[in-house]
Structures are given as C-alpha cells and as structure tokens.
Protein backbone atom coordinates (compact mmCIF):
# COMPACT_ATOMS: atom_id res chain seq x y z
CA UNK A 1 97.12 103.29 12.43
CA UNK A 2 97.83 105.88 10.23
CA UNK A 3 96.52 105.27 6.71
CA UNK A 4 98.91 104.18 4.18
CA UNK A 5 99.67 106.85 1.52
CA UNK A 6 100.05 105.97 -2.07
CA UNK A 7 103.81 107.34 -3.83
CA UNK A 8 104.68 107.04 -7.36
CA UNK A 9 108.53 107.80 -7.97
CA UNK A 10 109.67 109.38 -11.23
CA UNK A 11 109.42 106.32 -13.94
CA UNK A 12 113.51 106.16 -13.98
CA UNK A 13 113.45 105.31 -10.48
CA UNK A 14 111.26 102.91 -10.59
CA UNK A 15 112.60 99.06 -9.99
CA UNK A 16 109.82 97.36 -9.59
CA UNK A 17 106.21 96.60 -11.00
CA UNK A 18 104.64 97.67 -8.21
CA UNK A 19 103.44 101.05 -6.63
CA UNK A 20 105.21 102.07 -3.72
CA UNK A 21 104.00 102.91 -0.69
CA UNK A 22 104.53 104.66 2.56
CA UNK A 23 102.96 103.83 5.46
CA UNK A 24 103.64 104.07 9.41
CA UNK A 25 103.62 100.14 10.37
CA UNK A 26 105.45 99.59 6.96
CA UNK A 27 108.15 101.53 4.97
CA UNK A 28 109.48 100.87 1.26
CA UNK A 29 109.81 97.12 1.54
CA UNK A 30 111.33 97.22 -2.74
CA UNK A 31 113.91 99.97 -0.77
CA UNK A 32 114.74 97.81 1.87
CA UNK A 33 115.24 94.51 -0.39
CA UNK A 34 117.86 96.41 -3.12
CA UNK A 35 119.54 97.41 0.47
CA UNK A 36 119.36 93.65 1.40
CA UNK A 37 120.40 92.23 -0.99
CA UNK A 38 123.60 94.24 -1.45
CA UNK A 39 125.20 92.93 1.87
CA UNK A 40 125.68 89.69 0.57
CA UNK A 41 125.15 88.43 4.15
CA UNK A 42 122.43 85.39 5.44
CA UNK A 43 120.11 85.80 8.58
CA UNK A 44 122.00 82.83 9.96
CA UNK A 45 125.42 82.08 11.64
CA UNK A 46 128.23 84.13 9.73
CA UNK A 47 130.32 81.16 10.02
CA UNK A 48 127.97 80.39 7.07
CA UNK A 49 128.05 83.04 5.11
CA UNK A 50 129.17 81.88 2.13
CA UNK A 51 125.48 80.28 1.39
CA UNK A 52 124.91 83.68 0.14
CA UNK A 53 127.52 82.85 -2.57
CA UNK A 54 125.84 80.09 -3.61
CA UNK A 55 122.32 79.32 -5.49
CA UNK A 56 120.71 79.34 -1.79
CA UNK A 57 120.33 82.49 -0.17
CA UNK A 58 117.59 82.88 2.02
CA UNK A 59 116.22 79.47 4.22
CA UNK A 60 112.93 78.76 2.56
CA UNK A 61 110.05 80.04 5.29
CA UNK A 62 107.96 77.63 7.25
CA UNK A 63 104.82 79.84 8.00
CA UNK A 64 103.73 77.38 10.18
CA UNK A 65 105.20 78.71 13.51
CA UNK A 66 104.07 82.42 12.75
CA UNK A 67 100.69 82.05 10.59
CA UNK A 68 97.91 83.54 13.21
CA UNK A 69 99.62 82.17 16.16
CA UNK A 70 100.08 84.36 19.98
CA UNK A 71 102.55 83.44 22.16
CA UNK A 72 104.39 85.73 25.18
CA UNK A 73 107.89 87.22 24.88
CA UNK A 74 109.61 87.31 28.58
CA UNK A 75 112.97 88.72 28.01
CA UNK A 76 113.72 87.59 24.56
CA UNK A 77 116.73 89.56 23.37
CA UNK A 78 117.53 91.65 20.37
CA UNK A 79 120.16 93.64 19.38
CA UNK A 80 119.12 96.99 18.29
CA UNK A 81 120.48 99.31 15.53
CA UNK A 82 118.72 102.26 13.49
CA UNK A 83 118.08 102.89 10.21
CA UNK A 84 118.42 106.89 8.55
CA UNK A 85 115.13 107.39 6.56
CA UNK A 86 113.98 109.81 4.32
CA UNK A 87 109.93 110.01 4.67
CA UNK A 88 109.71 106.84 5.26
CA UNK A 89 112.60 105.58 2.64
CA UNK A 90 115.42 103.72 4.02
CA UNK A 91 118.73 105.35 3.21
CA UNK A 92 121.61 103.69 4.77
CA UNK A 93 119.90 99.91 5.40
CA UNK A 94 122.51 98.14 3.66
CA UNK A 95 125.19 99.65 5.80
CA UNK A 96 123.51 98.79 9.06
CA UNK A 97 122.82 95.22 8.06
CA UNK A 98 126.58 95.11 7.52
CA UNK A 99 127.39 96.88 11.05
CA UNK A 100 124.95 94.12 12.73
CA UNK A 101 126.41 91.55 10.91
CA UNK A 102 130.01 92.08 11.52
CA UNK A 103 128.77 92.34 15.79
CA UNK A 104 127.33 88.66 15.27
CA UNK A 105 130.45 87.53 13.39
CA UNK A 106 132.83 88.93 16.21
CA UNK A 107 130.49 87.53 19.08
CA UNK A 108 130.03 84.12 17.71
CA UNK A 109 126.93 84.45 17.83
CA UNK A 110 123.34 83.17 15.87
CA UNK A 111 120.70 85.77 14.55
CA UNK A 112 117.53 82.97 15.93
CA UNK A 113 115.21 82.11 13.24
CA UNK A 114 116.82 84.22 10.67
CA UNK A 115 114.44 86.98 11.71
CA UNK A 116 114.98 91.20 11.56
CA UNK A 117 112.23 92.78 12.50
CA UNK A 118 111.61 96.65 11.46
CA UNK A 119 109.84 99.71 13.42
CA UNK A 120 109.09 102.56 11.71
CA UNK A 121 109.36 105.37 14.48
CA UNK A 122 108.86 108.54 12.40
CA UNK A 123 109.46 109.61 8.74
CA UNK A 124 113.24 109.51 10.05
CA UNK A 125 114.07 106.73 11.71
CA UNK A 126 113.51 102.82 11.59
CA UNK A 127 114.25 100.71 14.22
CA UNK A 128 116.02 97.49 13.43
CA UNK A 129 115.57 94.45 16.10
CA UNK A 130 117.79 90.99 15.40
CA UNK A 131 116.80 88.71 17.37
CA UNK A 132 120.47 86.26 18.81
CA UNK A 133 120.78 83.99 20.75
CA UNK A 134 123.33 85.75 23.05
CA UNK A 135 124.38 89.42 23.77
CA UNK A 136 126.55 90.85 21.55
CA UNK A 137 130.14 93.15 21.97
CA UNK A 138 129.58 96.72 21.28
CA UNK A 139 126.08 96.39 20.83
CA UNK A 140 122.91 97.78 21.71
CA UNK A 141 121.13 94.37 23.33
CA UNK A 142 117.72 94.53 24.11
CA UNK A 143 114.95 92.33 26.01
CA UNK A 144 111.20 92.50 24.42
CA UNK A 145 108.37 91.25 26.59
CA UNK A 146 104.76 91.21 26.26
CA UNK A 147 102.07 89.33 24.02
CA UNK A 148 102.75 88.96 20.52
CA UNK A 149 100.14 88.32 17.59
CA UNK A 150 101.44 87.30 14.44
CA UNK A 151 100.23 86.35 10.80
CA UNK A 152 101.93 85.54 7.55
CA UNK A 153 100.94 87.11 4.62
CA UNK A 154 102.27 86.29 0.83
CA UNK A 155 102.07 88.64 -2.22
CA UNK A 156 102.96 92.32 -4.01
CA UNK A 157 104.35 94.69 -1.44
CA UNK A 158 101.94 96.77 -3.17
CA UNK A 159 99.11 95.12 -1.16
CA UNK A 160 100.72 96.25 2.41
CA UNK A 161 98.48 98.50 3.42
CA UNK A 162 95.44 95.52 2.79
CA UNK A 163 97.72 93.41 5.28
CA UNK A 164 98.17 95.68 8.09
CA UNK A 165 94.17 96.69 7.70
CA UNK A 166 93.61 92.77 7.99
CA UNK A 167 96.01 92.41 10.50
CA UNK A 168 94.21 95.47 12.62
CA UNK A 169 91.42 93.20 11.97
CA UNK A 170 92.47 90.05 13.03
CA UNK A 171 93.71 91.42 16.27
CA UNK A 172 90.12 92.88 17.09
CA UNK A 173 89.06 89.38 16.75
CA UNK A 174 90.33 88.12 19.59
CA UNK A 175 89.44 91.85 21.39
CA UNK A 176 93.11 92.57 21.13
CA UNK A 177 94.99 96.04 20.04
CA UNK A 178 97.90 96.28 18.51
CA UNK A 179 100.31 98.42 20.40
CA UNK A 180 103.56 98.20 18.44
CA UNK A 181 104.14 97.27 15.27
CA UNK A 182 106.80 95.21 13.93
CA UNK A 183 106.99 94.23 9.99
CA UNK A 184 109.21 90.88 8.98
CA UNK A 185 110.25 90.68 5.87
CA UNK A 186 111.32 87.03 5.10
CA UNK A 187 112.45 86.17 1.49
CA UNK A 188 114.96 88.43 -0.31
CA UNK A 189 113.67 89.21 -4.15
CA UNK A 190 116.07 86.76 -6.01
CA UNK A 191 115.04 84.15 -3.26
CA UNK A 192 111.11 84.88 -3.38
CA UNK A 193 110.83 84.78 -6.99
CA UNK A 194 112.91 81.07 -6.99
CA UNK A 195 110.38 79.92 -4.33
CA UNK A 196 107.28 81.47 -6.11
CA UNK A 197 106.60 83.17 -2.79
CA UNK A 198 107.20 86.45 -1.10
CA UNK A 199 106.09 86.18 2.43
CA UNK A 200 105.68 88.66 4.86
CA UNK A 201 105.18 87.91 8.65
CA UNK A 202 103.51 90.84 10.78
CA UNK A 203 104.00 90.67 14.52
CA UNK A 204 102.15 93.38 16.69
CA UNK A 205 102.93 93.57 20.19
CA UNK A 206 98.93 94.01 22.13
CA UNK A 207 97.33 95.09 25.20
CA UNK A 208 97.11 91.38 26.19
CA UNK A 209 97.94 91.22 29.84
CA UNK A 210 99.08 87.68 31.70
C-alpha cells in the first residue's frame, strides 16, 4: 500500500479541523461527506426517503456484524458507478449518488445494509459499489466474490492512514493479504456528531482461497 501523503489546502478551503489526506486505499473522506450530504438521499429504500427530511438521517451503525469479522462473498451483487477525481479529490460524488439513487428508486429496489463502498483506482477515478438486493434498470450490476476481512474503526478522518496501516496489520495476523481495498464510510457528519461517533468500516478483499 502506497503510503498516505499528508495535504494541507489553502486555510479558506478548509471545512474541517482536521488535516486532509490523500491516500490510495482512502480518498478525501471531509470531500466525500459535503458531497453526501448534499443529495439529501438515505442508504435505504427510496420509498423512505423522506427520513432524510427529518432529525434521523443516517441508521445508527451496529459494528457488531463488521468489527474484525471474515466471511466469503459468492456472487453478492453491486451496482457499479464511477466517481471523477482530481488527485485523489472527489469532484462530481454528489451527482453520482443522485444517478444511483434515482436507478434504485425506478427499480424498486433496497441498497442492503445501507452500505457504499469506495475504490480508489488512480488519482482519477473512484469506484463506487452499492450493494441491492436486486439488479437494477440501466445499470452497471455487478457480482463480488472472494474472502472478505473487515474491521470497524471510529475517529478523525485525519487518523486514516493509522487505520489502513492497522488494518494491513490485522490481515497479516491471520497470514492474509489484502488484495483490494474497499473503504465504508458509515455516518454522514451531521449524523456522526449526534451519535458521538464517526465510524468507518474497512473491508479488504485477500488471498484467502476456499
């Protein structure tokens, strides 16, 4: 893994407390939550998507079901879409969640466990994977396989490049490497700072073979 690299914007451009930083199994997480939160939209059925214009936004997490578990993905579908990046910086995020969104809505379909997961391919593209619970129209659907590590971290995006060096470590462990990368972030700002929590679920795809 390519190590992450520390970027302070110009102090106007600064929105949050915390250094920024770019990194190839992460990407401006403070980026991608301004983007979020713009598309008034919830990781769940669109059917309720009103929640959003209420006091609850964002299901609180169970960690749970991800902290330091494995478990095997046999055809468990996604649809795809990309993200436009700029070194690493998401630039059109908020329009793609609303593209992905408006697939679910016309497919009556359920984004499972409110999860998007994000893979940062080069400085100029991230990949976005939803998982559903059915295919959707017009869509790029997808079917993931393989063994899947996963932990739940909780804290300053600022300390991302400590969790993926952890998470590198936790996989070697259990003599595991981490293939692919994929980074899950669960709580939107407004959401995470009325829950006191902002957690953060890596999920690395491994050599593990059945």
């Amino acid at each position: 893994m390519k190590a992450c690299r520390k970027f302070k914007p110009k102090k106007e451009e600064h929105r949050n407390d915390a250094p920024l930083f770019f990194c190839k199994t992460n990407w401006l997480s403070n980026f991608y939550f301004l983007s979020f939160s713009s598309t008034n939209n919830s990781f769940a059925n669109p059917k309720n998507a009103k929640i959003m214009q209420t006091e609850k936004c964002c299901p609180k997490f169970d960690t749970e079901p991800w902290q330091e578990k494995s478990f095997q993905w046999n055809d468990k579908l996604f649809v795809k879409d990309k993200v436009f990046t700029f070194f690493y910086m998401p630039v059109n995020f908020g329009r793609t969640i609303k593209r992905l969104f408006k697939k679910l809505q016309e497919s009556d379909a359920t984004c499972e466990d409110n999860m998007i997961l994000s893979d940062h391919t080069s400085k100029w593209n991230m990949d976005l994977y939803m998982a559903v619970d059915k295919p959707l129209k017009n869509a790029e659907n997808v079917k993931l396989n393989g063994h899947i590590l996963s932990k739940v971290y909780e804290g300053p995006y600022k300390d991302t490049a400590v969790w993926c060096k952890d998470f590198e470590s936790f996989a070697a462990t259990k003599s595991l490497t981490v293939n692919k990368w994929f980074m899950w972030y669960t709580t939107c700002p407004k959401c995470a700072k009325k829950y006191g929590k902002n957690y953060v679920a890596i999920l690395g795809m491994t050599n593990y073979l059945l």
